[in-house]
C-alpha atoms as a PDB file:
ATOM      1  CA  UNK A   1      71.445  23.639 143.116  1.00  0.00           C
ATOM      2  CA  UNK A   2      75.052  25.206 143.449  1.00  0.00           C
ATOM      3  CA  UNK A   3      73.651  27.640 145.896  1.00  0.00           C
ATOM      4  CA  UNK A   4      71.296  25.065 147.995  1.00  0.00           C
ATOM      5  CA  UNK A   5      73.984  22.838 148.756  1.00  0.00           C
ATOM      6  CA  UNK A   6      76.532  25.300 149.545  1.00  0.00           C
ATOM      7  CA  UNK A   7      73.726  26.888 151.919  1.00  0.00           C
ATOM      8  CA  UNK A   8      72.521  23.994 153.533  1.00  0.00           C
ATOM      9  CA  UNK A   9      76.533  23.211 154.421  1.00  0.00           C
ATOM     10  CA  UNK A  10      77.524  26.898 155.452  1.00  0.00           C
ATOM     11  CA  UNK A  11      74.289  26.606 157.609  1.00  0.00           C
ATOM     12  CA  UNK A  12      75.128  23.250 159.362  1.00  0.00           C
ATOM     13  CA  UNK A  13      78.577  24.800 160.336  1.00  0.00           C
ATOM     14  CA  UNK A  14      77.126  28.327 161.608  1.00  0.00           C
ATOM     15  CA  UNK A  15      78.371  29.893 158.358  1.00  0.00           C
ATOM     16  CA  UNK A  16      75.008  31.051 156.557  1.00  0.00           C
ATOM     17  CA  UNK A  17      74.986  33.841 154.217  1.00  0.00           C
ATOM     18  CA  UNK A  18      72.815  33.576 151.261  1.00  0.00           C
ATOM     19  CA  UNK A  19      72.362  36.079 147.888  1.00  0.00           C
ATOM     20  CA  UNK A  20      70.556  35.106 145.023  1.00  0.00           C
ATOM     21  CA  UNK A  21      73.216  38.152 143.391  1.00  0.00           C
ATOM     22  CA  UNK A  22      76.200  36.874 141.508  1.00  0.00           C
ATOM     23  CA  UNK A  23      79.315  38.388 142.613  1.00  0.00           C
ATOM     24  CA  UNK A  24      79.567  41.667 140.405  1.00  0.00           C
ATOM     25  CA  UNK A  25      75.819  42.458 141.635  1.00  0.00           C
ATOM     26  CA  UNK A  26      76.696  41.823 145.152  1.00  0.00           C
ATOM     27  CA  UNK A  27      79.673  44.125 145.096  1.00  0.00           C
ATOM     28  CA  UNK A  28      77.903  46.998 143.230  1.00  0.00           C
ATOM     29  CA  UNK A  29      75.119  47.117 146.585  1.00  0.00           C
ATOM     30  CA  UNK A  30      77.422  47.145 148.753  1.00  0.00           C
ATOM     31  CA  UNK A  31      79.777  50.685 149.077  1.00  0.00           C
ATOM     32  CA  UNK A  32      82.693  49.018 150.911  1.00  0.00           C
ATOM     33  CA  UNK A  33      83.664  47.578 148.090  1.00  0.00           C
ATOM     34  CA  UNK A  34      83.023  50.249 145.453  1.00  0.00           C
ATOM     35  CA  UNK A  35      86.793  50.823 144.704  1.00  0.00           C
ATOM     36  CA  UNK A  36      87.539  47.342 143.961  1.00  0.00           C
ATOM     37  CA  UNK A  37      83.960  47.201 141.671  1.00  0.00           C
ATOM     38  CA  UNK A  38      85.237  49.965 139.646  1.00  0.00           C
ATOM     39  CA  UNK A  39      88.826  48.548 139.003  1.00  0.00           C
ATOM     40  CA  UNK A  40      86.781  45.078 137.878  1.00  0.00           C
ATOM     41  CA  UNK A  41      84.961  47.189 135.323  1.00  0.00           C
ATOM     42  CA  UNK A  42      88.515  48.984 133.955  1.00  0.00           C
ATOM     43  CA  UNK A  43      90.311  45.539 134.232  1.00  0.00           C
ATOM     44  CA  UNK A  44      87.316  43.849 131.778  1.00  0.00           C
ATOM     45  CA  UNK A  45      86.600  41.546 134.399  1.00  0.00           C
ATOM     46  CA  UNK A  46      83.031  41.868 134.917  1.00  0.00           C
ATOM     47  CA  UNK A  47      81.754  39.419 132.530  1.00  0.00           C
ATOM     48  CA  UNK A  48      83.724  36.616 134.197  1.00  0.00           C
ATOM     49  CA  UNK A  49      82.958  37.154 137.424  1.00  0.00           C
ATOM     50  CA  UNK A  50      79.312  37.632 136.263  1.00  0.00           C
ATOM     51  CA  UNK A  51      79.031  33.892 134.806  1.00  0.00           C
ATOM     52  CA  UNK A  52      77.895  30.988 136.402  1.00  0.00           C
ATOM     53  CA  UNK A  53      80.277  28.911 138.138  1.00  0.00           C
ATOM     54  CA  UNK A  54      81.525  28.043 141.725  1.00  0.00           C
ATOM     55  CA  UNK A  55      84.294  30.405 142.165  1.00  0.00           C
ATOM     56  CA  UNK A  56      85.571  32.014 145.641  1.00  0.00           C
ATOM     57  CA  UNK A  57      86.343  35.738 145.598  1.00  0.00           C
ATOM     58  CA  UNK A  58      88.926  36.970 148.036  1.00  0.00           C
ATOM     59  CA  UNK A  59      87.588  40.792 148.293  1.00  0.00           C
ATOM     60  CA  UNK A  60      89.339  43.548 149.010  1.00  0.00           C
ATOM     61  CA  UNK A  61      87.819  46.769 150.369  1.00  0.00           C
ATOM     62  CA  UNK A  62      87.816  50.101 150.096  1.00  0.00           C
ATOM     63  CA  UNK A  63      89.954  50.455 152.958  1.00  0.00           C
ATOM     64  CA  UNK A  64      92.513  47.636 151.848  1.00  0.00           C
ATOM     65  CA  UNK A  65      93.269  49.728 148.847  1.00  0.00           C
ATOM     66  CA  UNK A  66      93.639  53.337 150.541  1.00  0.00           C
ATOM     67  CA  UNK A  67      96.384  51.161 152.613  1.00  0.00           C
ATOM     68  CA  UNK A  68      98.009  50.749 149.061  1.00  0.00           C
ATOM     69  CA  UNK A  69     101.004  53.417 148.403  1.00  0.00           C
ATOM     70  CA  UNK A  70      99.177  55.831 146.310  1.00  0.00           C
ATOM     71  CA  UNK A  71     101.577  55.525 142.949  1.00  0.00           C
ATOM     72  CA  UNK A  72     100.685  51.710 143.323  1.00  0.00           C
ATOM     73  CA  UNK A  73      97.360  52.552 142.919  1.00  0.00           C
ATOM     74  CA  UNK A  74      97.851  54.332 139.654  1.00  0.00           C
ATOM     75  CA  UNK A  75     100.520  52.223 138.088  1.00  0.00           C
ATOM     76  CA  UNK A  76      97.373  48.957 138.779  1.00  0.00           C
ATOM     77  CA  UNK A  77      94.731  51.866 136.760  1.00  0.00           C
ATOM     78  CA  UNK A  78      97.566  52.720 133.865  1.00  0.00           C
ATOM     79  CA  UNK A  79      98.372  49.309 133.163  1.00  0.00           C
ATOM     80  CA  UNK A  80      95.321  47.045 132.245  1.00  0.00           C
ATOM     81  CA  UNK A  81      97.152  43.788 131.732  1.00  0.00           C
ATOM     82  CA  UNK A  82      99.084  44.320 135.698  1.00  0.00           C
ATOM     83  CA  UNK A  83      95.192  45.319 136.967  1.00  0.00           C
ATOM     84  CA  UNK A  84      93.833  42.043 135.573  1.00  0.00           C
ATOM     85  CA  UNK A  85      96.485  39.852 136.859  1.00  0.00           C
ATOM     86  CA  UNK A  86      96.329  41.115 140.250  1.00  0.00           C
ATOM     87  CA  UNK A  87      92.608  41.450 140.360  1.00  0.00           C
ATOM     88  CA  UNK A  88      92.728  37.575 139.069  1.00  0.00           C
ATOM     89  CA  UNK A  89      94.702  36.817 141.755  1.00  0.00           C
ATOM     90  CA  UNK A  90      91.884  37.255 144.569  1.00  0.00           C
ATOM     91  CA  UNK A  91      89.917  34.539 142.272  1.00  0.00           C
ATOM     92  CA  UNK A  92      90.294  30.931 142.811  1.00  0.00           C
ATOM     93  CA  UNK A  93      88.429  28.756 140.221  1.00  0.00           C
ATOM     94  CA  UNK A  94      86.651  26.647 143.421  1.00  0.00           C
ATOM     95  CA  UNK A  95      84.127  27.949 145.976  1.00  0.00           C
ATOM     96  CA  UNK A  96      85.984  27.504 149.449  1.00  0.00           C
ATOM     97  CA  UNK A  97      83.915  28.093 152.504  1.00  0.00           C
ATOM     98  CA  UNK A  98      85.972  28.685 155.742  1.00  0.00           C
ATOM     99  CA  UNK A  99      85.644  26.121 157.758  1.00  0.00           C
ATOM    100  CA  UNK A 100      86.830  23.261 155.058  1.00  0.00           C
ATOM    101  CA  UNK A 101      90.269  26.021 154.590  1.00  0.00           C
ATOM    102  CA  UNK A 102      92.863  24.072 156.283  1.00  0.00           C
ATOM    103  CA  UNK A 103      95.436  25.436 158.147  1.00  0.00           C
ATOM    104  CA  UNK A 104      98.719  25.786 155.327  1.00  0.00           C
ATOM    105  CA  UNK A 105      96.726  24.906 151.961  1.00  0.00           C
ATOM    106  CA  UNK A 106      97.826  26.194 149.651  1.00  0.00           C
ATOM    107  CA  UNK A 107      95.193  26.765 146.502  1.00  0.00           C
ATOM    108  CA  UNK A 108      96.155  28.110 143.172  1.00  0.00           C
ATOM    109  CA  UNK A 109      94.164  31.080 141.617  1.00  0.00           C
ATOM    110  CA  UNK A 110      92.886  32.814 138.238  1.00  0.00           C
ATOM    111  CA  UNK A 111      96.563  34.036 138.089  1.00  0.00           C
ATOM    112  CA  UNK A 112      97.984  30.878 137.879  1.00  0.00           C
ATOM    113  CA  UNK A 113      99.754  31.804 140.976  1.00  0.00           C
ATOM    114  CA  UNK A 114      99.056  30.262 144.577  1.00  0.00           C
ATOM    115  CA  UNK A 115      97.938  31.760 147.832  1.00  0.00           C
ATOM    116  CA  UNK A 116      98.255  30.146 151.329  1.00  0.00           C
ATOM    117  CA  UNK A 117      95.495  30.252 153.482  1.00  0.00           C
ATOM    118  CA  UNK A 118      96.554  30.336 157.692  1.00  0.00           C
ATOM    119  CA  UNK A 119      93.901  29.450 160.286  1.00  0.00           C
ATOM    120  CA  UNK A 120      94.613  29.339 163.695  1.00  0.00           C
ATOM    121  CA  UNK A 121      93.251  26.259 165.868  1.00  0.00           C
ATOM    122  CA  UNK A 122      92.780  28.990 168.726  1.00  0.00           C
ATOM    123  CA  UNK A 123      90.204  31.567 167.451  1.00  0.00           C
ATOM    124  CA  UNK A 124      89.849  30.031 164.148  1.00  0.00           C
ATOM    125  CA  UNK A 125      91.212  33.382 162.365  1.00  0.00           C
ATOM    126  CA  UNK A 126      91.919  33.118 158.516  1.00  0.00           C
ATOM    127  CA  UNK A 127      94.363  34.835 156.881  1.00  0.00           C
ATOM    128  CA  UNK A 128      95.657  34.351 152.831  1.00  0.00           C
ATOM    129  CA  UNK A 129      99.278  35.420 152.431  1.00  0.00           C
ATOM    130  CA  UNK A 130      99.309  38.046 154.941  1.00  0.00           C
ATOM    131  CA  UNK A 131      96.333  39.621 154.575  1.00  0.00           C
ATOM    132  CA  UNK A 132      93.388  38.881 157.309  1.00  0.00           C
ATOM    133  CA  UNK A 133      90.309  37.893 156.281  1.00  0.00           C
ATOM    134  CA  UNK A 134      87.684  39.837 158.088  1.00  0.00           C
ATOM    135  CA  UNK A 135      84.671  38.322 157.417  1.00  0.00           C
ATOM    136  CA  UNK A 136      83.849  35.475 155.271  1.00  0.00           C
ATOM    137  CA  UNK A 137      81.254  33.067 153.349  1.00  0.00           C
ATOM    138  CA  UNK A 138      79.099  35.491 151.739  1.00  0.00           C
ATOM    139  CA  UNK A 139      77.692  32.596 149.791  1.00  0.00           C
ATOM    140  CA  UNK A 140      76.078  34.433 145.960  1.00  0.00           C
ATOM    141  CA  UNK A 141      74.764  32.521 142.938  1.00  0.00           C
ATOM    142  CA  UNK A 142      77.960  31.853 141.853  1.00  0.00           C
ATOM    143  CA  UNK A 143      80.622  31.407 144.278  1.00  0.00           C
ATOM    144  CA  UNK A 144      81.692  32.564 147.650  1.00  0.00           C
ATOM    145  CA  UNK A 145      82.947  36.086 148.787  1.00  0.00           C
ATOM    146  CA  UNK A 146      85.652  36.454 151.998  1.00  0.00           C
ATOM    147  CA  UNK A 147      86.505  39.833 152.460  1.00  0.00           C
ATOM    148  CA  UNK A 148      90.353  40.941 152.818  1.00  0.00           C
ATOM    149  CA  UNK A 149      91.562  43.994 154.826  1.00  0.00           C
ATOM    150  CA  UNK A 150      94.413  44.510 152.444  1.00  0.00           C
ATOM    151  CA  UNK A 151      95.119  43.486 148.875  1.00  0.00           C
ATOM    152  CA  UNK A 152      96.954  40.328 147.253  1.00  0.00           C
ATOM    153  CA  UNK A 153     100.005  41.018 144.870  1.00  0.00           C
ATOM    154  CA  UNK A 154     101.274  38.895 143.078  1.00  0.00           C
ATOM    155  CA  UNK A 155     105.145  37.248 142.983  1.00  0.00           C
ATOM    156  CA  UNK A 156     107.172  38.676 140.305  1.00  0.00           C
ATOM    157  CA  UNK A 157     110.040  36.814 141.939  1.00  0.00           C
ATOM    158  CA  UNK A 158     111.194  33.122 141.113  1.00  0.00           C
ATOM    159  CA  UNK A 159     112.835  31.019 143.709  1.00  0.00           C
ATOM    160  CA  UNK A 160     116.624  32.104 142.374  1.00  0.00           C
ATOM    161  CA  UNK A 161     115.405  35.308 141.245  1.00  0.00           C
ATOM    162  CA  UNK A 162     114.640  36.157 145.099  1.00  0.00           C
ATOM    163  CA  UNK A 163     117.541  34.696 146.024  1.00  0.00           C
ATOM    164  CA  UNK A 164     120.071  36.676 144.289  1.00  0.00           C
ATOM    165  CA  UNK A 165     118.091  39.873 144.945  1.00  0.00           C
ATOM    166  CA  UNK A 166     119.035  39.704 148.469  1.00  0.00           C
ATOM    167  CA  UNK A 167     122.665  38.603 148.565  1.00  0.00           C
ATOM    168  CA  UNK A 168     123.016  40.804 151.478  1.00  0.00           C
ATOM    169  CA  UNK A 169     121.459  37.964 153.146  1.00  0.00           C
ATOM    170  CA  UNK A 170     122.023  34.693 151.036  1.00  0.00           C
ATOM    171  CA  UNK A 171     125.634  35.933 148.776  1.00  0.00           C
ATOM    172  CA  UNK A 172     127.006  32.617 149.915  1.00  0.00           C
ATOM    173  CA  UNK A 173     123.811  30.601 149.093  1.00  0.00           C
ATOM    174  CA  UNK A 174     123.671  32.159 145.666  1.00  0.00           C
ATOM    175  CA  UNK A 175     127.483  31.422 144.798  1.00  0.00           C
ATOM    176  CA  UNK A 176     127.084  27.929 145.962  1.00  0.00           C
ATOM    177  CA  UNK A 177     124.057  27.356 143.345  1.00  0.00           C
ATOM    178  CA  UNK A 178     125.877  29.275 140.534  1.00  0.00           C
ATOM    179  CA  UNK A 179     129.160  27.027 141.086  1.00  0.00           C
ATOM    180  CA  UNK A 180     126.759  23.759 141.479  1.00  0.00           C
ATOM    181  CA  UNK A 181     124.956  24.528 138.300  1.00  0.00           C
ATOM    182  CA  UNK A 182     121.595  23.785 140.480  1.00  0.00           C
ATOM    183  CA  UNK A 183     119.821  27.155 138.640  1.00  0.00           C
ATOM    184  CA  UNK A 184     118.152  25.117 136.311  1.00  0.00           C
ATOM    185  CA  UNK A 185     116.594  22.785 138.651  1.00  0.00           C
ATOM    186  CA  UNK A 186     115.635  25.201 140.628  1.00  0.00           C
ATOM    187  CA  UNK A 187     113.852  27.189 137.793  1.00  0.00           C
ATOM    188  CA  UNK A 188     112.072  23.321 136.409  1.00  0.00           C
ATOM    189  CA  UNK A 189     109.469  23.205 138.938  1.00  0.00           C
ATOM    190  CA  UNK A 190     107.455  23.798 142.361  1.00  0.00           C
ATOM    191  CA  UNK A 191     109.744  23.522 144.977  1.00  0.00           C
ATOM    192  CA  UNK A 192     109.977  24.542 149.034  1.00  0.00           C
ATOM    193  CA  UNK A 193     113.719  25.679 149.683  1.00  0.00           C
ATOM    194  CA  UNK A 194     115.286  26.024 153.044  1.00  0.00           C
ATOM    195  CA  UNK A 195     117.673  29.009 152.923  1.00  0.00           C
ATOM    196  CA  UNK A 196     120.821  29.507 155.144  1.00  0.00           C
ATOM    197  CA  UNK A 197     121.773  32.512 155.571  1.00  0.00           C
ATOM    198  CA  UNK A 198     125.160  33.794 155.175  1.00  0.00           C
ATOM    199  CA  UNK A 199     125.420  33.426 158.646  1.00  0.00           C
ATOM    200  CA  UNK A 200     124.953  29.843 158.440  1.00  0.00           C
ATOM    201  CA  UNK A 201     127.351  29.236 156.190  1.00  0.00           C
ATOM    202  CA  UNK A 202     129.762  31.039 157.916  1.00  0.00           C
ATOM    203  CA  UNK A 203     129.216  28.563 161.144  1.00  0.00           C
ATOM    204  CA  UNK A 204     130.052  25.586 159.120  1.00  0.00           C
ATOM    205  CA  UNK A 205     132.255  27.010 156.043  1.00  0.00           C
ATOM    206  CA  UNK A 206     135.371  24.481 156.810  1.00  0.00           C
ATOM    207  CA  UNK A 207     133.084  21.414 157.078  1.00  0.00           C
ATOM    208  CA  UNK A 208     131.675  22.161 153.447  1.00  0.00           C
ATOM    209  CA  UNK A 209     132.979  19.838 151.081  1.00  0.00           C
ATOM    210  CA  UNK A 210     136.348  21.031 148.621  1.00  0.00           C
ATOM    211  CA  UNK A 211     134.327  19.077 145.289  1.00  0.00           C
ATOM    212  CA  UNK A 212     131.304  20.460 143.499  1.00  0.00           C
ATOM    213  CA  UNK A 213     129.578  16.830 143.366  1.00  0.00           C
ATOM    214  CA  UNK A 214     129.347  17.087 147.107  1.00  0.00           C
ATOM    215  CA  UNK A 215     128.461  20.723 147.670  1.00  0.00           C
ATOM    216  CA  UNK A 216     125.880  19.911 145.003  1.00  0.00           C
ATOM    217  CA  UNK A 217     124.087  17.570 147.381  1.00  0.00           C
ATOM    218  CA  UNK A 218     124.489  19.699 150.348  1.00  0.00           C
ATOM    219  CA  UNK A 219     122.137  22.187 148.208  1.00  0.00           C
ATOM    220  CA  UNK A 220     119.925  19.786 147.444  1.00  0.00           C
ATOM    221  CA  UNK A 221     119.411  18.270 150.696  1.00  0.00           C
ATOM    222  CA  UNK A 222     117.760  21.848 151.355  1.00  0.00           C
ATOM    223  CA  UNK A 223     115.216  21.343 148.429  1.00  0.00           C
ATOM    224  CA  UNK A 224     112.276  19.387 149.003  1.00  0.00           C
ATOM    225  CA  UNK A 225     109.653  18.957 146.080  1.00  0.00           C
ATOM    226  CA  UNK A 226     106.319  20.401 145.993  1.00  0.00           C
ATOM    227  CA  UNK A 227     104.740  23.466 148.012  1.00  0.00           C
ATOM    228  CA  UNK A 228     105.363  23.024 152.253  1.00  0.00           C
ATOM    229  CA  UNK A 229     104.406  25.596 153.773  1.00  0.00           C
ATOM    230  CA  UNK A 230     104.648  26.612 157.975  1.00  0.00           C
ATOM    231  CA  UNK A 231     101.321  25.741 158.154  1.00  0.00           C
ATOM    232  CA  UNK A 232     101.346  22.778 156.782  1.00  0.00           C
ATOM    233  CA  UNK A 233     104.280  20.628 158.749  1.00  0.00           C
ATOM    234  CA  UNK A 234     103.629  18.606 161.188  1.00  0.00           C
ATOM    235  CA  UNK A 235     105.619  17.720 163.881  1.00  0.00           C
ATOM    236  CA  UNK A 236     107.754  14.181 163.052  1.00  0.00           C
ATOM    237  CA  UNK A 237     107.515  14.852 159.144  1.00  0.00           C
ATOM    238  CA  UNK A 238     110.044  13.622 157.279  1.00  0.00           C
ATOM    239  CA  UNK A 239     110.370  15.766 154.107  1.00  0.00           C
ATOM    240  CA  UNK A 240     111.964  14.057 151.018  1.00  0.00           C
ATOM    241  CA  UNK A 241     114.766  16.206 149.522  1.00  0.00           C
ATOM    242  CA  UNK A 242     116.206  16.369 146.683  1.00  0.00           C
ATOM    243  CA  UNK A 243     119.526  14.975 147.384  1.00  0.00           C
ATOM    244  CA  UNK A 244     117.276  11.861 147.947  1.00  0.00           C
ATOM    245  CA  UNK A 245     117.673  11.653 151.835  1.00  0.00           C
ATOM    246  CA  UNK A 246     115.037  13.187 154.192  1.00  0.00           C
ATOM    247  CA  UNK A 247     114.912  16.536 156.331  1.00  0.00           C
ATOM    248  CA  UNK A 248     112.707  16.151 159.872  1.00  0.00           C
ATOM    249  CA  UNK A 249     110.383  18.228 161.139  1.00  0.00           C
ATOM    250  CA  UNK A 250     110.016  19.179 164.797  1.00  0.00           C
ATOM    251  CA  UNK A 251     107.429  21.356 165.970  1.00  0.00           C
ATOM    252  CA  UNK A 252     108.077  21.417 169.717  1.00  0.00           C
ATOM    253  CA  UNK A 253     110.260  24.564 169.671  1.00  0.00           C
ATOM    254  CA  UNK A 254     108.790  26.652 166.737  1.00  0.00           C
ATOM    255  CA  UNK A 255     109.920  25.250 163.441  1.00  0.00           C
ATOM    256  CA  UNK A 256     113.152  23.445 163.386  1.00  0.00           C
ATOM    257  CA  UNK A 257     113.818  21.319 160.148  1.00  0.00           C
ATOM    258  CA  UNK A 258     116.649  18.706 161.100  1.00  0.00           C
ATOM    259  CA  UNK A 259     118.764  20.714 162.689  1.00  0.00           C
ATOM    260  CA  UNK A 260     118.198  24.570 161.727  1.00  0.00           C
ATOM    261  CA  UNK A 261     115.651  26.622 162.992  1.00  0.00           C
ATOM    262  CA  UNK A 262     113.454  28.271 160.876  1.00  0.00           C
ATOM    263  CA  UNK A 263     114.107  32.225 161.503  1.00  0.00           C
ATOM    264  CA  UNK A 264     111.643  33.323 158.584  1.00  0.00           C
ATOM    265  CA  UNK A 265     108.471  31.305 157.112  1.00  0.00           C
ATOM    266  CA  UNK A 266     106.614  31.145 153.961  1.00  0.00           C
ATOM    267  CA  UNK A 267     108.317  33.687 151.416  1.00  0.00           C
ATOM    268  CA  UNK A 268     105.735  33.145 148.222  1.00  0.00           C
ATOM    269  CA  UNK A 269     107.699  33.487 144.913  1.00  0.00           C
ATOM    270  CA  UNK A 270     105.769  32.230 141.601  1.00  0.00           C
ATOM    271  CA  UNK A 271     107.576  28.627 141.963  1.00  0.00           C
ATOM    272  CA  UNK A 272     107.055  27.788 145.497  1.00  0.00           C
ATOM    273  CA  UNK A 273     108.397  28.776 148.790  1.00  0.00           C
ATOM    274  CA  UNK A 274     111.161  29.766 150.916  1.00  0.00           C
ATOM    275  CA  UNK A 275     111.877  29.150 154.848  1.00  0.00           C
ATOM    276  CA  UNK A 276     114.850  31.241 156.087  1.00  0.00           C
ATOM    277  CA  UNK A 277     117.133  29.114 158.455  1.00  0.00           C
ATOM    278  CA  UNK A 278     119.959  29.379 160.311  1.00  0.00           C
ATOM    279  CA  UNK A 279     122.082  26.495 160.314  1.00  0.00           C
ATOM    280  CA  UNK A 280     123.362  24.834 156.764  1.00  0.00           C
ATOM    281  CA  UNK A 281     121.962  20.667 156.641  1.00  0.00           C
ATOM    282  CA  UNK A 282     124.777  18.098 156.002  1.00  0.00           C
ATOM    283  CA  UNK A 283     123.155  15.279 154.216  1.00  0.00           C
END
């Protein structure tokens, strides 16, 4: 029934591709994807992506993982538990054909780590993370296959973790959480962060307030709850921040939140996501 409905849907959209093959089986005939069928079996993954179910796979092949550094490769077939997590990561527990994908969702996977899915309105291209997806809805007996031109890794990278790894670009962002104490909020949850550089600081350091209290809400007037990203904005949002006051969006110039400009987009870390911009927000 699974396989009917998701048929007679993919048809009605243009999108039919039907295999009475579960995934593993599918894989195995086809050669493109014989490297990524043979890191399955090392990983132990075959049984679960042999059951019944309504999973999507996002597939990898053969050339996706020559594009791989070759020691990264080998470090993925000399460490099981690293091979299973990323492999687990290209599974999503939900069959997704590609034309419901909306532009900016983000969907959580086997890895208990999420992946954003772009589309553009244009050509209707599909990307996850920054990998393309060059073809998609193979629809099998138990799920859905999209095939990726270059493999998913996952974050090893929280939100402050990222941040003080490059204090060559956010040194002043970094001090201001460590002297606010905000660490621990930012490591309680899901959030969407917009960074200012050190550059930004530096156009506004003597309007920053003297007290902690206050530089505290500056900080958090660049945290807003949840998972945001580019994608997924729409022009005349009004995002609620944690400093309990709201951030606009406006779309008509690229992506400005209130009054920054958003200089780099959707940096995935495993608790949510961070926009680079370039002028600090003064609640």
């Amino acid at each position: 029934m699974f396989v009917k409905i998701l048929c007679l849907v993919a048809a009605f959209h243009g999108a039919f591709s039907a295999d009475s093959r579960n995934i593993v089986q599918y894989l195995s005939a086809n050669p493109e994807y014989s490297t990524l069928v043979g890191l399955v079996k090392d990983a132990g993954l075959v049984a679960s992506l042999s059951a019944p179910g309504s999973m999507t796979l996002l597939a990898p092949n053969n050339d996706a993982f020559k594009a791989l550094p070759a020691s990264t490769l080998s470090a993925l077939q000399n460490d099981k538990n690293k091979l299973k997590t990323v492999l687990l990561y290209h599974v999503i527990n939900q069959a997704l054909i590609s034309f419901l994908i909306t532009d900016g969702e983000v969907v959580n996977t086997l890895a208990n780590q999420n992946v954003t899915f772009t589309k553009t309105v244009r050509d209707l291209s599909l990307k996850v993370n920054n990998a393309d997806i060059s073809s998609t809805d193979v629809i099998v007996s138990n799920g859905v296959i999209h095939t990726l031109d270059s493999v998913l890794m996952p974050q090893t990278e929280n939100i402050l973790q990222y941040i003080a790894k490059n204090d060559g670009l956010f040194s002043d962002l970094f001090a201001a959480i460590i002297v606010t104490n905000l660490e621990t909020a930012l490591e309680g949850g899901q959030f969407t962060v917009f960074a200012p550089t050190d550059d930004a600081f530096k156009k506004i350091s003597s309007a920053l307030p003297g007290d902690v209290a206050s530089l505290e809400q500056v900080l958090k007037y660049h945290v807003v709850p949840g998972l945001h990203p580019a994608g997924s904005l729409k022009d005349g949002d009004m995002l609620n921040t944690l400093a309990g006051k709201t951030l606009k969006v406006d779309l008509k110039n690229g992506v400005e939140i209130g009054t920054a400009k958003v200089i780099t987009a959707d940096i995935m870390v495993i608790n949510g996501i961070i926009h680079v911009i370039d002028t600090v927000q003064v609640p």
